[in-house]
Protein backbone atom coordinates (compact mmCIF):
# COMPACT_ATOMS: atom_id res chain seq x y z
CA UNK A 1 -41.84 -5.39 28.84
CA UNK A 2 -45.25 -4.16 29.59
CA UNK A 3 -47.46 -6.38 31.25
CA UNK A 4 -51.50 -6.27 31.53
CA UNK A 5 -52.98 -3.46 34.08
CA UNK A 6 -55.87 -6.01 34.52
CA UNK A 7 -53.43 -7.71 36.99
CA UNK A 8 -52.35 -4.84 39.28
CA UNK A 9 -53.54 -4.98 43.03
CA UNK A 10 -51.55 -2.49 44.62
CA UNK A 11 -50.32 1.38 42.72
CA UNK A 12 -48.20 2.63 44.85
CA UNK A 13 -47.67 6.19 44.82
CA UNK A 14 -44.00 7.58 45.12
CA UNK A 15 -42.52 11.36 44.32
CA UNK A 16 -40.13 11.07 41.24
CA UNK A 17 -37.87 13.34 43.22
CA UNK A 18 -37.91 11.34 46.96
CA UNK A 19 -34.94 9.32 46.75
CA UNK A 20 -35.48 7.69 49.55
CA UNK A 21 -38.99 6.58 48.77
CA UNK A 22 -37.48 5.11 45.14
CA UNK A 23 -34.61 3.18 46.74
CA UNK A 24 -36.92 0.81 48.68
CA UNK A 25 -39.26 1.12 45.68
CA UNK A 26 -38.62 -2.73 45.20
CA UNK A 27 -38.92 -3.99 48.20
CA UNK A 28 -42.65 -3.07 48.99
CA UNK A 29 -44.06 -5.68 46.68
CA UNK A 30 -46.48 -3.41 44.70
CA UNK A 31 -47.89 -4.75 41.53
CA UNK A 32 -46.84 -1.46 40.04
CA UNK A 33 -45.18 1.99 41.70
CA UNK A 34 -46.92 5.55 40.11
CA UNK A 35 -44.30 8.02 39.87
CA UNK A 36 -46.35 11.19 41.01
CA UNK A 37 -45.73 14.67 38.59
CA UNK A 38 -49.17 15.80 40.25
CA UNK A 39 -49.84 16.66 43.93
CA UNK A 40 -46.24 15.44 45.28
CA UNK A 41 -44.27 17.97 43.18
CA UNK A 42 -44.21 21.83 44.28
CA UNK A 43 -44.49 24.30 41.33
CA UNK A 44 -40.50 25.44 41.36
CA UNK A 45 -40.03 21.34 40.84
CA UNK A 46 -42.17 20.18 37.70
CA UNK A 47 -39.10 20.77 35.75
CA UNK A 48 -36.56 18.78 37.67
CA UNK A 49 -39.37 16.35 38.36
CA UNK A 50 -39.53 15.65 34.47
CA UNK A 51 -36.32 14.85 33.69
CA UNK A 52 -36.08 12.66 36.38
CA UNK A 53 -38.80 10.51 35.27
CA UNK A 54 -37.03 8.48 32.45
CA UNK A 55 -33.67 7.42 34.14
CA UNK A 56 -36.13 6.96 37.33
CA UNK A 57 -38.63 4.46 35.36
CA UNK A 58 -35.27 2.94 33.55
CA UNK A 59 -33.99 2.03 37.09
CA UNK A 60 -37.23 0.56 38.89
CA UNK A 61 -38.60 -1.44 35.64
CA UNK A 62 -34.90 -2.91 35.71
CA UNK A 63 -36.11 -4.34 38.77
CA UNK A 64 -39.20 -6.02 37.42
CA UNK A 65 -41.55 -3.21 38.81
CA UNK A 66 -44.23 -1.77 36.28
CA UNK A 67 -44.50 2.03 36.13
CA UNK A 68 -47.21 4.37 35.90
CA UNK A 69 -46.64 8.11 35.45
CA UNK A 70 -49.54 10.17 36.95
CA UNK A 71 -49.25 13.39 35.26
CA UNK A 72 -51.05 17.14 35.77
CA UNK A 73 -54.30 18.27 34.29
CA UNK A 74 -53.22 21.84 32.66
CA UNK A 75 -52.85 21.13 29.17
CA UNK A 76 -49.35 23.23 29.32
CA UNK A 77 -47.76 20.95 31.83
CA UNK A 78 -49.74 18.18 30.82
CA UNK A 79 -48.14 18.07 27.56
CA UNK A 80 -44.77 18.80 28.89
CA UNK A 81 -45.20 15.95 31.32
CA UNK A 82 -46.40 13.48 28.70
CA UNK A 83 -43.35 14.21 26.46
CA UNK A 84 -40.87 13.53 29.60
CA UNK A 85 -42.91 10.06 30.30
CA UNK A 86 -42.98 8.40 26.96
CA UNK A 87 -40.51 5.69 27.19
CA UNK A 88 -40.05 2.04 27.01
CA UNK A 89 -39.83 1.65 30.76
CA UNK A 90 -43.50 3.53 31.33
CA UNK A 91 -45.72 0.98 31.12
CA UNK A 92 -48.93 3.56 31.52
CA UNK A 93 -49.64 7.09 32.93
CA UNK A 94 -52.57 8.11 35.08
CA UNK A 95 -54.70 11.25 33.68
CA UNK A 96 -56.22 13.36 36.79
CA UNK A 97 -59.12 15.27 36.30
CA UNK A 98 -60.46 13.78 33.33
CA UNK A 99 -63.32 16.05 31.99
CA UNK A 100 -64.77 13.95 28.87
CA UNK A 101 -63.88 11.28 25.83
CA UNK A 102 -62.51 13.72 23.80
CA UNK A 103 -59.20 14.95 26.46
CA UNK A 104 -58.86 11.19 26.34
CA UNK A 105 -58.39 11.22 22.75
CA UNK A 106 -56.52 14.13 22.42
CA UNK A 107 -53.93 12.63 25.08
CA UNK A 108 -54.19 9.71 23.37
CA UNK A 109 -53.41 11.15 20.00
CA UNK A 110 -49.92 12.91 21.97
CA UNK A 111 -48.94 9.56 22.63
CA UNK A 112 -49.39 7.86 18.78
CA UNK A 113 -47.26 10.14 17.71
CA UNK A 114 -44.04 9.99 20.74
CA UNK A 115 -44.29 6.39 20.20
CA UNK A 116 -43.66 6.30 16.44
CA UNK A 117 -40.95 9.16 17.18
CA UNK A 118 -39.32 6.89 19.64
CA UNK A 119 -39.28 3.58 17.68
CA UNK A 120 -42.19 2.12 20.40
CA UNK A 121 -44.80 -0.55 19.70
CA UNK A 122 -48.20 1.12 19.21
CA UNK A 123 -49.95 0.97 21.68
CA UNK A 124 -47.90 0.12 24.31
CA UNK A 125 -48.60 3.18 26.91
CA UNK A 126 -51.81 2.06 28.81
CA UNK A 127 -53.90 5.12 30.07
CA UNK A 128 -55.81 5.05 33.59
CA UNK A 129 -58.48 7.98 33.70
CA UNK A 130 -59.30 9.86 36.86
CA UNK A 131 -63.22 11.19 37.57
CA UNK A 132 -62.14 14.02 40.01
CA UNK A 133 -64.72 16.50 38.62
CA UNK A 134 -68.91 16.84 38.35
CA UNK A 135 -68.10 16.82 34.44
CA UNK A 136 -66.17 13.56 34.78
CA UNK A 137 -68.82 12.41 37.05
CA UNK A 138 -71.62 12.94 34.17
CA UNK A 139 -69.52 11.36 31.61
CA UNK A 140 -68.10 8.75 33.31
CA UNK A 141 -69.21 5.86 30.96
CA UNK A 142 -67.90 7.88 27.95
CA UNK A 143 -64.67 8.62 29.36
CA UNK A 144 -63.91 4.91 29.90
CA UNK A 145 -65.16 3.96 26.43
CA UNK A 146 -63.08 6.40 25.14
CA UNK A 147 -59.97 4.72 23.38
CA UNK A 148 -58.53 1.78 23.34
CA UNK A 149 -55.29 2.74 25.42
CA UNK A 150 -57.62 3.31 27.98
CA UNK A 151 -56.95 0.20 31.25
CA UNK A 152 -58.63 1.64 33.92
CA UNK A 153 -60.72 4.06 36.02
CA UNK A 154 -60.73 5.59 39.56
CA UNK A 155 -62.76 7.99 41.37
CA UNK A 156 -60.44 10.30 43.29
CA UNK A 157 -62.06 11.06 46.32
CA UNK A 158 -60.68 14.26 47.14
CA UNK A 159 -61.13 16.17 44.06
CA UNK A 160 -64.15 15.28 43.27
CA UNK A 161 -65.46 15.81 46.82
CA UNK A 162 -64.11 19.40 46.11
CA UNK A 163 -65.81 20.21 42.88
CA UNK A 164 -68.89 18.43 44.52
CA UNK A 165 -68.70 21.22 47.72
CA UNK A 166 -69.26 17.67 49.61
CA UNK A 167 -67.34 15.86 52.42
CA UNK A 168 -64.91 12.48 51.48
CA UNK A 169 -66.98 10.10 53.58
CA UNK A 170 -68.69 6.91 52.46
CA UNK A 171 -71.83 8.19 51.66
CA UNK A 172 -71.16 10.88 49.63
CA UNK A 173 -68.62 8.52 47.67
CA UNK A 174 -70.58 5.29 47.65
CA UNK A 175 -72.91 5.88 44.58
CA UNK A 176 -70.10 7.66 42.50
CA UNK A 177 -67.72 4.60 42.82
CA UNK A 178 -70.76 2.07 42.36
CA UNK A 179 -71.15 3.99 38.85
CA UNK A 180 -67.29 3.58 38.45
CA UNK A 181 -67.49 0.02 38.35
CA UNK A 182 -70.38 -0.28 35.95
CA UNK A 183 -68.84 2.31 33.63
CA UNK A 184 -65.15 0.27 34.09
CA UNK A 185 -66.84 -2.79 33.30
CA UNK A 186 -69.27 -2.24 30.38
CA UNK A 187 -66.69 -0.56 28.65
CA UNK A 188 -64.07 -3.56 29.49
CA UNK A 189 -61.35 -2.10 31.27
CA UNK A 190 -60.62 -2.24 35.61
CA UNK A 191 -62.52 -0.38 38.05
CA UNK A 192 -59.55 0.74 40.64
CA UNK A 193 -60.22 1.89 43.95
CA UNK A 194 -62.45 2.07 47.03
CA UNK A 195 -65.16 4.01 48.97
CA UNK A 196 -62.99 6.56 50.89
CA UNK A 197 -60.02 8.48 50.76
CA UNK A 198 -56.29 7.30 49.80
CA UNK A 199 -55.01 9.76 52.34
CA UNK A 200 -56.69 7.68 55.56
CA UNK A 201 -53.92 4.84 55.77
CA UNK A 202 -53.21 5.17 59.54
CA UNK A 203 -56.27 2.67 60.64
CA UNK A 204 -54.68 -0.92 59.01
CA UNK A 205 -58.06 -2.62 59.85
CA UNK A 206 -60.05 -0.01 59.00
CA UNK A 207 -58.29 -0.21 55.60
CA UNK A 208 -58.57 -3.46 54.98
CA UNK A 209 -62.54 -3.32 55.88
CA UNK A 210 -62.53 -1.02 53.27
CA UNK A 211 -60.81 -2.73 50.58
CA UNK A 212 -62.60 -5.74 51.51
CA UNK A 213 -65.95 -3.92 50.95
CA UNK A 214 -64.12 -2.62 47.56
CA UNK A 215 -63.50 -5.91 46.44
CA UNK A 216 -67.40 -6.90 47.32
CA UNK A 217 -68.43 -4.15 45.06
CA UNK A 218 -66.38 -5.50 42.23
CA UNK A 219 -63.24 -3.49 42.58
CA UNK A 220 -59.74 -5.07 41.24
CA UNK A 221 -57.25 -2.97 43.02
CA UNK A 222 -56.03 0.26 44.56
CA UNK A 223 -53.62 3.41 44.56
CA UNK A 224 -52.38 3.82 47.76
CA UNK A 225 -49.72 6.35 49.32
CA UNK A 226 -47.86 4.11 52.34
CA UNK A 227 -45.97 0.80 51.84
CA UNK A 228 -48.31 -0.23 55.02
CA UNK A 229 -51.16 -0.18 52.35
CA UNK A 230 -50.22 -2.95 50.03
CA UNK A 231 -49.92 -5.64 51.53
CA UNK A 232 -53.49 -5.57 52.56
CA UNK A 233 -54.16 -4.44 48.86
CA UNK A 234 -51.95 -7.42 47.31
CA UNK A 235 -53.99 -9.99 49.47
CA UNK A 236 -57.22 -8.92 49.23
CA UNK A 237 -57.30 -8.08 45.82
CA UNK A 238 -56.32 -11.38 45.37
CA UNK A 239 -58.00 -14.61 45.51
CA UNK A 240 -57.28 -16.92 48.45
CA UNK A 241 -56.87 -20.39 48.39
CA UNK A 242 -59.99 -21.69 49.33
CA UNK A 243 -61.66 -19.16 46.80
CA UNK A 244 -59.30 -20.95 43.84
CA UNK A 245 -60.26 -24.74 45.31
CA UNK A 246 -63.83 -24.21 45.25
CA UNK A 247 -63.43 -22.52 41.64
CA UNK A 248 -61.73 -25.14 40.23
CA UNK A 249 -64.15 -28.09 41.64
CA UNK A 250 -67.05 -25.98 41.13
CA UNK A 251 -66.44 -25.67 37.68
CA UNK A 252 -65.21 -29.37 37.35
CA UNK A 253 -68.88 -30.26 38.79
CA UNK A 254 -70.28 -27.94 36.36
CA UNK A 255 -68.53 -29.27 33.62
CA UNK A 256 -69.32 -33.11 34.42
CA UNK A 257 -73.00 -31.63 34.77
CA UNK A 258 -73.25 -30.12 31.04
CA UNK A 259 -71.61 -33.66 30.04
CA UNK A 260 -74.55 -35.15 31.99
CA UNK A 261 -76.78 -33.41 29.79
CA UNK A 262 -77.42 -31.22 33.23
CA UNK A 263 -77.62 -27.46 33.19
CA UNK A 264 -76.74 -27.12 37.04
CA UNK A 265 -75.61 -29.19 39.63
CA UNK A 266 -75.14 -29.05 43.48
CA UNK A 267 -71.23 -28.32 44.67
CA UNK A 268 -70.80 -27.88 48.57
CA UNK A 269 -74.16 -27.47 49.46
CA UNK A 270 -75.17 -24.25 46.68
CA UNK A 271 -76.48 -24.45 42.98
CA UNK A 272 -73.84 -23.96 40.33
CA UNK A 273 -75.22 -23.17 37.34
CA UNK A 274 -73.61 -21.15 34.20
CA UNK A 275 -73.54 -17.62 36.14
CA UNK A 276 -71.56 -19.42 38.69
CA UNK A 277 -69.49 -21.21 36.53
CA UNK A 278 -68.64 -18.07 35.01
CA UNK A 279 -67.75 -16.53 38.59
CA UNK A 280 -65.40 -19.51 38.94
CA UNK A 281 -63.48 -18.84 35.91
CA UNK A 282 -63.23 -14.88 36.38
CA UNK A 283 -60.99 -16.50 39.60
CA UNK A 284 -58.89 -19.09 38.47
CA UNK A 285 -58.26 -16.54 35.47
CA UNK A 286 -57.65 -13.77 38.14
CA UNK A 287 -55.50 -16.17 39.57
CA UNK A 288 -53.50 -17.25 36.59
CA UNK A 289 -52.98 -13.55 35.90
CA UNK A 290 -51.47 -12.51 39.34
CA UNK A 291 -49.40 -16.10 38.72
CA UNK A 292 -48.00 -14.88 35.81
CA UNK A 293 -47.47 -11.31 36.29
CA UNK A 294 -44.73 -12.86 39.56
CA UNK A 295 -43.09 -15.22 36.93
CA UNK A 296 -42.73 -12.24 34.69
CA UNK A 297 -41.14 -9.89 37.66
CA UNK A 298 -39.32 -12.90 38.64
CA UNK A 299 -37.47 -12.79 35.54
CA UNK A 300 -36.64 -9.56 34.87
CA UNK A 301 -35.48 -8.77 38.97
C-alpha cells in the first residue's frame, strides 16, 4: 500500500541499524519514518545497513507506517543503496545532494527497471529530491520538474550552508527555501521543510515558531530527527478546526453567491471571492487527505 506523499506532516528520521529507535517507530505518530543510509550510518556499516533495510521496511509498513529510504549521493553506494531499497514496503526514497534533472532521471531510470524485476506497479517508488548544493540551488526548478516519480523537495540546511561557505541561520536560508516552494509548487509536487536547521530540536517553542512561519510560507511538512518534533509538525501542518469551519462556510457563502449571480460575497466580516474560495478548498482537501491517510493506517495497524 503506498499512500500519497502530498499528505505527510511529519518524516521522521531513524538509523536502519538503531533498534531501539525502530521498536518505538510506531508509537511516535509520524506520517511517515525515513530509514537513514546517509549521515546516521558510519562507513564500516553501509553494508549491514543495506540488508537491513527490507525486513526493516517489511516490519514498520506492517504497522501502517509509510517508509522513506534516504539514500547516499556517490553514485557507487548510491546504486548499491537503491538496489537494497526497492521493495513493496518502500513507499519512496529521499535523494541528498541532488545536482540537476538529469541524476533525477538517471535514478529514476534504476528504479523502472527493479520494479519490473520485482513484479512492482510502475511507478510506485515516489522520489523526494534534496538541494544541498550551489548546483542544486541554480537548478532548483528543473530538478523538481524532473520526472514524474518526483513528490517532493527540501532544502537541507546544512549542506547547502557548507557548499555556500555560509552560516545555517534564517537569513542565509530564507530566500533559498522561499525559491523551494515556488519551484515545489509550479512543478506540482510538496515543498517540505522550514527556515533553519533539523538538528536545533531542543527549543520546543522555538520549533514550533518555526514551523509555524514554515507553514505561512506555504510549506506542507517536515523531516525531523526527535520524536519531540512531530507532534508539533503533525498539528501544525495540519489544519485546525476553526480553519476547516470557516472553509467549509466560506465556500458554502461563495457558492450561494455564484448561484446569486454574485462573484463575491461577505463571510465573517472579509471578502470571499474565487481566490479565497480556492484557499478554502486547498483546506478541506488538505483535510480530507490527512482524514484518509489515518483510516488507511488504521487499517493496516
Amino acid at each position: 500500500m503506498t499512500r500519497s506523499p502530498s499528505a505527510w506532516r511529519s518524516m521522521l528520521f531513524v538509523p536502519v541499524l538503531n533498534e531501539r529507535f525502530l521498536a518505538r517507530a510506531a508509537e511516535r505518530d509520524a506520517d511517515c519514518i525515513q530509514l537513514d543510509l546517509e549521515d546516521a550510518i558510519p562507513p564500516g556499516q553501509k553494508e549491514e545497513a543495506r540488508r537491513a533495510v527490507m525486513p526493516v521496511a517489511a516490519r514498520l509498513a506492517g504497522q501502517g507506517l509509510d517508509v522513506v529510504v534516504r539514500i547516499n549521493r556517490p553514485w557507487r553506494q548510491a546504486t548499491a543503496d537503491i538496489e537494497a531499497s526497492i521493495c513493496p514496503h518502500v513507499c519512496c526514497l529521499t535523494l541528498p545532494k541532488v545536482p540537476d534533472a538529469s541524476h533525477v532521471r538517471a535514478i529514476a531510470e534504476i528504479i523502472d527497471e527493479l520494479e519490473r524485476e520485482r513484479g512492482m506497479a510502475p511507478g510506485h517508488t515516489r522520489l523526494v529530491v534534496m538541494i544541498e548544493t550551489a548546483e542544486g540551488l541554480l537548478n532548483m526548478a528543473a530538478i523538481a520538474a524532473a520526472h514524474p516519480r518526483v513528490a517532493g523537495m527540501i532544502v537541507g540546511a546544512e549542506d547547502l550552508a557548507v557548499s555556500l561557505g555560509a552560516s545555517p541561520t534564517y537569513d542565509t536560508l530564507y530566500i533559498h527555501n522561499a525559491q523551494a516552494v515556488v519551484a515545489a509548487r509550479n512543478a506540482g509536487i510538496q515543498p517540505i521543510g522550514f527556515v533553519g536547521t533539523v538538528a536545533d530540536y531542543a527549543d520546543e517553542a522555538k520549533f514550533r515558531r518555526t514551523i509555524e512561519q514554515a507553514r505561512e510560507m506555504g510549506f506542507t511538512g517536515g523531516f525531523c530527527i526527535h520524536p519531540s518534533q512531530v507532534p508539533i509538525l503533525n498539528e501544525v501542518f495540519a489544519p485546525s478546526k476553526g480553519e476547516i469551519e470557516w472553509a467549509q462556510g466560506a465556500l458554502e457563502a461563495f457558492e450561494q453567491a455564484l448561484a446569486d449571480g454574485r462573484g463575491a460575497v461577505t463571510f465573517r466580516g472579509a471578502m470571499v471571492d474565487l481566490p479565497v474560495a480556492d484557499r478554502a478548498r486547498s483546506i478541506l482537501a488538505r483535510a480530507a487527505g490527512l482524514a484518509d491517510m489515518r483510516a488507511q493506517r488504521a487499517r493496516v495497524a
